[in-house]
C-alpha atoms as a PDB file:
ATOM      1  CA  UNK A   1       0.000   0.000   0.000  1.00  0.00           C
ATOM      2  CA  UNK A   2       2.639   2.184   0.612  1.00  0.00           C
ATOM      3  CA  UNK A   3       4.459   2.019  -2.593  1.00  0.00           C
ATOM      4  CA  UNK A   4       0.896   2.666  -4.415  1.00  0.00           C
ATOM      5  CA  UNK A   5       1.069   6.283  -2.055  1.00  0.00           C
ATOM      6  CA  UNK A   6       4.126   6.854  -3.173  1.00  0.00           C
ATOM      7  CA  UNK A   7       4.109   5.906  -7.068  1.00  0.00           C
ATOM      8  CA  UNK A   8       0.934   8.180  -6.958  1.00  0.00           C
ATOM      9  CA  UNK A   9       2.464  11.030  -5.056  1.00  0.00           C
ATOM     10  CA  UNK A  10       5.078  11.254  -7.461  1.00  0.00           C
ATOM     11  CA  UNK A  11       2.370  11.124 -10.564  1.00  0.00           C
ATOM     12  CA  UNK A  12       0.719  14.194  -8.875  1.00  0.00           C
ATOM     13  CA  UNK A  13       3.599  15.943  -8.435  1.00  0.00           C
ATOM     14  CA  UNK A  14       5.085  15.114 -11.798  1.00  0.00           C
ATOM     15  CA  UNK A  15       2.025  16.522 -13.360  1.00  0.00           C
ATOM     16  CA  UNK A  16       2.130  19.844 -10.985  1.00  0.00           C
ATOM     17  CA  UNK A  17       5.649  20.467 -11.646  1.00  0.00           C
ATOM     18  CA  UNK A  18       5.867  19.748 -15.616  1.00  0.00           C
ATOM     19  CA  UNK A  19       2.098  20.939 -17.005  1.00  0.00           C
ATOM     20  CA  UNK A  20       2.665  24.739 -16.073  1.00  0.00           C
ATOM     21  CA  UNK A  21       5.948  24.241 -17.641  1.00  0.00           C
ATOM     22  CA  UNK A  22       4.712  22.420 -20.711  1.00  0.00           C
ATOM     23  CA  UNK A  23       1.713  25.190 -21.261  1.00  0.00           C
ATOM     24  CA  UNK A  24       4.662  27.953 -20.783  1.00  0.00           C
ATOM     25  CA  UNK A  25       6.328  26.488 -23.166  1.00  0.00           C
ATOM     26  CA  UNK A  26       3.830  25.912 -25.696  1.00  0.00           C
ATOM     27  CA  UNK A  27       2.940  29.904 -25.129  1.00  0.00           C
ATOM     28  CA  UNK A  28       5.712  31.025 -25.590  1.00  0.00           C
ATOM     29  CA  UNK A  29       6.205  29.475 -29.111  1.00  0.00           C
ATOM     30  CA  UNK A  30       3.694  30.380 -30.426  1.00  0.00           C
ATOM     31  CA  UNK A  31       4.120  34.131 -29.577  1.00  0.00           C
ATOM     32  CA  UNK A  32       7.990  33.999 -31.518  1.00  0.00           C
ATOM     33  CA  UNK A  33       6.805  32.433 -34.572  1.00  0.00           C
ATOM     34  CA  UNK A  34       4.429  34.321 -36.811  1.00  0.00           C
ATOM     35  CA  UNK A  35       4.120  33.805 -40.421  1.00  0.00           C
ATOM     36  CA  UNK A  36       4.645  37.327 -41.852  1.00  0.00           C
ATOM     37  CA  UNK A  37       3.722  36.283 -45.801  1.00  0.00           C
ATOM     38  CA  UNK A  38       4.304  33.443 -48.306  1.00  0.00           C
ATOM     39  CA  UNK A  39       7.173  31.666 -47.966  1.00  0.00           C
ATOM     40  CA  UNK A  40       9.061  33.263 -44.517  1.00  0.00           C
ATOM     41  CA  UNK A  41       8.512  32.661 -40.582  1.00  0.00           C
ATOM     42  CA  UNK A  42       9.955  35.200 -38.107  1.00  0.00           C
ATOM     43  CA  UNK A  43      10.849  33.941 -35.511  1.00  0.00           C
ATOM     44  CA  UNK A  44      11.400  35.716 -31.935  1.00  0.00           C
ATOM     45  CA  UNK A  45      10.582  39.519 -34.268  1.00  0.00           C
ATOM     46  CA  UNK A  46      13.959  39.018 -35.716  1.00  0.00           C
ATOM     47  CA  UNK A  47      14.687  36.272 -37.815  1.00  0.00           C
ATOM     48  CA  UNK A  48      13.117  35.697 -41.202  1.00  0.00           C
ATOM     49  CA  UNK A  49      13.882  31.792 -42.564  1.00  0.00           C
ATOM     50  CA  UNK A  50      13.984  32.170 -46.093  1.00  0.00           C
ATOM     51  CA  UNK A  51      11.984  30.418 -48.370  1.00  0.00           C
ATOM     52  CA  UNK A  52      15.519  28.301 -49.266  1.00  0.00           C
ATOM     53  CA  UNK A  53      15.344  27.512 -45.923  1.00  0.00           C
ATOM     54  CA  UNK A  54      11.779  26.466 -45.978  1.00  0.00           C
ATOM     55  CA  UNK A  55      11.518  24.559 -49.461  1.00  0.00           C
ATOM     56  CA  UNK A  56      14.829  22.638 -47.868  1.00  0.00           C
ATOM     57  CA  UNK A  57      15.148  19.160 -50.157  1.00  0.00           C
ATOM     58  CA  UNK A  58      16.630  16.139 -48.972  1.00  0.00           C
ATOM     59  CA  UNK A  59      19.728  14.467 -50.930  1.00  0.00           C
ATOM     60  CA  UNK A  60      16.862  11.918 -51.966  1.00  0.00           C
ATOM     61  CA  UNK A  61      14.183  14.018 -53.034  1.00  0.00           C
ATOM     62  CA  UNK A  62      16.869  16.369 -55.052  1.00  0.00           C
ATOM     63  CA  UNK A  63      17.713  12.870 -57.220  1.00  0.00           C
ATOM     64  CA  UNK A  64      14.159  12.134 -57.665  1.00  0.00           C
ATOM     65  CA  UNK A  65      13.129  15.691 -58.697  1.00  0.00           C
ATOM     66  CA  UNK A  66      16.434  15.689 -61.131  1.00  0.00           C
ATOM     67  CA  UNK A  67      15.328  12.485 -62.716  1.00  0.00           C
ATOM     68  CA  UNK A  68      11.512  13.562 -63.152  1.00  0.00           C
ATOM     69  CA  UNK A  69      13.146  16.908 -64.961  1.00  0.00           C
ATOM     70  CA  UNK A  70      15.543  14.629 -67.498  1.00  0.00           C
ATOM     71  CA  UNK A  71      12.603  12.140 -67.888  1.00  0.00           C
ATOM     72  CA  UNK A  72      10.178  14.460 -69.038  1.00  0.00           C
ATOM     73  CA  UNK A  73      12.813  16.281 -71.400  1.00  0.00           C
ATOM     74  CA  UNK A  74      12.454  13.537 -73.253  1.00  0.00           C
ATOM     75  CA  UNK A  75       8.419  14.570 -74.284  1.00  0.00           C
ATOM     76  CA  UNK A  76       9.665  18.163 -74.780  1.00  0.00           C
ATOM     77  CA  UNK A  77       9.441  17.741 -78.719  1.00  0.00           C
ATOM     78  CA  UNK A  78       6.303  16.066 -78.493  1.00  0.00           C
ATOM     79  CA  UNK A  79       4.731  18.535 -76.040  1.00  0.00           C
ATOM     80  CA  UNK A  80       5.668  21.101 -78.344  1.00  0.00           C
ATOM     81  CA  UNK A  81       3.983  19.979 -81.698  1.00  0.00           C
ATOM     82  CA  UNK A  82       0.995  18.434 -80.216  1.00  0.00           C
ATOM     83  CA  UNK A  83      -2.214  19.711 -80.702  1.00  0.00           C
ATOM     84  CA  UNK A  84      -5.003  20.232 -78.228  1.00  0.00           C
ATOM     85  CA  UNK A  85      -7.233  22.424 -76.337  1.00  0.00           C
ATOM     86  CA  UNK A  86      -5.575  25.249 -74.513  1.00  0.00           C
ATOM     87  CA  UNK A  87      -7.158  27.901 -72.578  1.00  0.00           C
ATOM     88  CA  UNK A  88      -9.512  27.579 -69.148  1.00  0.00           C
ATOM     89  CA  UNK A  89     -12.329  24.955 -69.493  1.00  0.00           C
ATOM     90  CA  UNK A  90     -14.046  23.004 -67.225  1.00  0.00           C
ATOM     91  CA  UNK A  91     -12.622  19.432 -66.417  1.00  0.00           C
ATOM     92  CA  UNK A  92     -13.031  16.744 -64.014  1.00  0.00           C
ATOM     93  CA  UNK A  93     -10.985  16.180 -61.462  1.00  0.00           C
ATOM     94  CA  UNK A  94     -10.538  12.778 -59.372  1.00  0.00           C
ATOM     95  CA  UNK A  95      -7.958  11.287 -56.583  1.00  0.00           C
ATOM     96  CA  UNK A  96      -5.496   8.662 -56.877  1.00  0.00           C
ATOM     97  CA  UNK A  97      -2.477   7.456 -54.750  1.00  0.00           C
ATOM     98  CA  UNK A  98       0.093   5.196 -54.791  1.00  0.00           C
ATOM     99  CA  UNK A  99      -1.552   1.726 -53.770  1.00  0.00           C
ATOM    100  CA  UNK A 100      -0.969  -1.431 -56.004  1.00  0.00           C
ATOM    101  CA  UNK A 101      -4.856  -1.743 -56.033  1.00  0.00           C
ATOM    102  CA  UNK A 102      -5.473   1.776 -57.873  1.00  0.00           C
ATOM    103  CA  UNK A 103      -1.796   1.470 -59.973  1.00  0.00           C
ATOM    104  CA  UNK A 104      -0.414  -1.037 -62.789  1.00  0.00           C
ATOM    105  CA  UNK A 105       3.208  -1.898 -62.084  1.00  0.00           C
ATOM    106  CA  UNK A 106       4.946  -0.027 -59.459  1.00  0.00           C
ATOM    107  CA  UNK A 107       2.825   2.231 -57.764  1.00  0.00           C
ATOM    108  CA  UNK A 108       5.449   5.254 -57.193  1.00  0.00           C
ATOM    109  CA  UNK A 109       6.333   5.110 -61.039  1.00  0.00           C
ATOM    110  CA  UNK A 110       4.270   6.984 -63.496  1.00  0.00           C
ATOM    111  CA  UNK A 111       3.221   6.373 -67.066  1.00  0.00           C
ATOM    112  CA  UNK A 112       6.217   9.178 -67.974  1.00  0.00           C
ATOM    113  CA  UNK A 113       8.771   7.235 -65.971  1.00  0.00           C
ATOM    114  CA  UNK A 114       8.946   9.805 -63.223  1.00  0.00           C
ATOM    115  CA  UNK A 115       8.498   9.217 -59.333  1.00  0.00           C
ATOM    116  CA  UNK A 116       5.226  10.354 -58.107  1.00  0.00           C
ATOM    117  CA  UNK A 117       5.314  13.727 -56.346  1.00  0.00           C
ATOM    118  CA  UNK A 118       2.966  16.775 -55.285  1.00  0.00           C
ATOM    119  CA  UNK A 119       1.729  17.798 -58.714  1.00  0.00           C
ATOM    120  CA  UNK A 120       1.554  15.019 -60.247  1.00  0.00           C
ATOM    121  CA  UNK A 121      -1.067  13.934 -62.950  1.00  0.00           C
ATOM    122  CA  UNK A 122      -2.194  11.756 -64.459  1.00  0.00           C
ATOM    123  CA  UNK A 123      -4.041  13.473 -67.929  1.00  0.00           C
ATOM    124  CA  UNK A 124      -6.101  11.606 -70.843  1.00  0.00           C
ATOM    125  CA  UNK A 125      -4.200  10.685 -73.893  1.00  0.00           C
ATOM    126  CA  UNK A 126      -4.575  13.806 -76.111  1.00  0.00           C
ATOM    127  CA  UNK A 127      -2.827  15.230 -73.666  1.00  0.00           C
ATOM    128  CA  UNK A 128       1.258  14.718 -73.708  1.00  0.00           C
ATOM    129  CA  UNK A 129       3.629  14.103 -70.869  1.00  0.00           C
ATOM    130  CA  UNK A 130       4.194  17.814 -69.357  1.00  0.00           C
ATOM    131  CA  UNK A 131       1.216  19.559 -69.773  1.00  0.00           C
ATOM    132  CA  UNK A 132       0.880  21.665 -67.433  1.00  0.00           C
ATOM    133  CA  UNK A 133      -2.979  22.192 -65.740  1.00  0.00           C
ATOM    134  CA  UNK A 134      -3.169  25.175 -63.132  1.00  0.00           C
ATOM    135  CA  UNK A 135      -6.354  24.687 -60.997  1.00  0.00           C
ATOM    136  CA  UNK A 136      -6.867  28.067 -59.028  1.00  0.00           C
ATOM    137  CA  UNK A 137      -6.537  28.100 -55.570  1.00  0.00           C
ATOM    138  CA  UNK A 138      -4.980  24.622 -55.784  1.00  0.00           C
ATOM    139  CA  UNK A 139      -1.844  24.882 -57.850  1.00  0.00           C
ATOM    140  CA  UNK A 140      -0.142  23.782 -60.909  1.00  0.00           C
ATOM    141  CA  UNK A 141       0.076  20.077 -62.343  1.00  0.00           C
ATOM    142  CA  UNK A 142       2.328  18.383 -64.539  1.00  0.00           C
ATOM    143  CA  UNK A 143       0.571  15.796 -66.836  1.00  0.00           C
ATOM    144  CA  UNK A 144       2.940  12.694 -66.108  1.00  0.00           C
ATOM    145  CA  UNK A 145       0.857   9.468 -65.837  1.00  0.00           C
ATOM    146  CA  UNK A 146      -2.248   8.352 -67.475  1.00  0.00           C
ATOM    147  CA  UNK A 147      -4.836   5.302 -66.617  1.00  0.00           C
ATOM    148  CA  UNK A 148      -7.740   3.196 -67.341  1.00  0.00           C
ATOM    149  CA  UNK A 149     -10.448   5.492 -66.874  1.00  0.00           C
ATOM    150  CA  UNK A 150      -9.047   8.641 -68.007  1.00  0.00           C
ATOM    151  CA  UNK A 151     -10.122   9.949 -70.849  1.00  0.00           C
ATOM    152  CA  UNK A 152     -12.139  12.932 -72.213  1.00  0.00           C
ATOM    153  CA  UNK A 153     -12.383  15.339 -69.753  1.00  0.00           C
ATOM    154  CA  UNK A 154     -11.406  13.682 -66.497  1.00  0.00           C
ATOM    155  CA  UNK A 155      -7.837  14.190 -64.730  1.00  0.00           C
ATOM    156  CA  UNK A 156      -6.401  12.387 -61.630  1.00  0.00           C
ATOM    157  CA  UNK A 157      -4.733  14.061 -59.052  1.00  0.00           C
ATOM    158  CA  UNK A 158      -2.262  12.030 -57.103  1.00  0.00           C
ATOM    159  CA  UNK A 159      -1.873  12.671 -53.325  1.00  0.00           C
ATOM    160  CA  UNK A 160       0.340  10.521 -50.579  1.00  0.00           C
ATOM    161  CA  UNK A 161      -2.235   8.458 -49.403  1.00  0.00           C
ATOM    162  CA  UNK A 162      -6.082   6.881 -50.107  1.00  0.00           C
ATOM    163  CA  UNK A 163      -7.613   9.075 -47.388  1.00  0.00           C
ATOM    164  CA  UNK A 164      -6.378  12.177 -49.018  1.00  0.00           C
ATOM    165  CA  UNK A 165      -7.499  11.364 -52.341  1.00  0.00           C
ATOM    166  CA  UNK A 166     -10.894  10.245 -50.986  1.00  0.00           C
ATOM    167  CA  UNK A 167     -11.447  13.756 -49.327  1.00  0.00           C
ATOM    168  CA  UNK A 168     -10.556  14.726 -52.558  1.00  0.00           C
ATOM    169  CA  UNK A 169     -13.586  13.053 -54.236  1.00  0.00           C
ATOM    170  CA  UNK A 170     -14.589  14.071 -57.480  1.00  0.00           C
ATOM    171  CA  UNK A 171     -14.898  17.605 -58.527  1.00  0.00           C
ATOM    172  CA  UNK A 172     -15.060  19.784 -61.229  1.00  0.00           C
ATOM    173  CA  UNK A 173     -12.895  22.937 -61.635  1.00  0.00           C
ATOM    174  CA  UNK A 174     -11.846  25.724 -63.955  1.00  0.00           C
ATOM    175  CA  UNK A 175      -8.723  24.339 -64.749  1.00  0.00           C
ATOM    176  CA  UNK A 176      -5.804  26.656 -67.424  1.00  0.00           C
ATOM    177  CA  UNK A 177      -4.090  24.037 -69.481  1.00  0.00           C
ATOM    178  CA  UNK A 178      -0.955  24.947 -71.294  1.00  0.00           C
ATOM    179  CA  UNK A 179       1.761  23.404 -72.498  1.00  0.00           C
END
């Protein structure tokens, strides 16, 4: 019984002692950083992290993002002479991610031959590897995959997991495709 007191006296006082620091803490945070605009932080009223700082790549995702850039300057001539509608227009817009059940092959390998990535999409076949669709208020997509179902009108947006893409749903948007 004793040890039980004491085990529980030392819970209580753990919990007096740390919370107020903890909450402090967590106060005091959030008073030195402010996000000022796009792309920098101050931090403490002084410091601005630039947006170098902020877009920071690892050694891996600089070698992926290299080897989408080379693979898709391989469709350059083709995106160049190929014909098709340009301009804002209304298009369909769906979810996909990166599960075998959804993919053909290996799921984090696109139609292009490019790693999957934010921005990534996959476009119907009149469409050529690196056309780019800018959805406002969303961002800017590179055409780099294609699949069973799309075709006419209807994109597919890829995002890092299911539950993303399923909040995603299906929705139609003013989309500006150019090449």
């Amino acid at each position: 019984m004793n040890k039980i007191i004491k085990v529980v006296k030392v819970v209580i006082l753990t919990v007096v002692i740390l919370l107020p620091v903890i909450v402090l803490a967590e106060d005091n945070l959030n008073e030195n950083l402010k996000i000022v605009s796009r792309g920098e932080i101050v931090v403490s009223g002084r410091e601005k992290l630039s947006p170098e700082v902020l877009d920071f790549k690892t050694e891996k995702e600089e070698k992926i993002e290299k080897h989408n850039k080379k693979r898709l300057d391989i469709y350059k001539n083709r995106l160049v002479t190929a014909r098709f509608k340009q301009g804002k227009t209304n298009i369909l817009v769906t979810g996909y991610s990166s599960t075998p059940d959804q993919c053909s092959g290996n799921p984090f390998i696109t139609a292009s031959g490019t790693h999957v990535h934010q921005g990534t999409m996959a476009c119907p076949p009149q469409y050529p590897f690196g056309t780019k669709i800018t959805i406002k208020d969303v961002g800017t997509f590179i055409c780099e995959d294609r699949g069973g179902a799309i075709k006419g009108n209807h994109f597919d947006v890829w995002f890092t997991s299911r539950s993303k893409a399923l909040a995603w749903g299906k929705r139609v948007v003013v989309a500006e495709i150019s090449k």
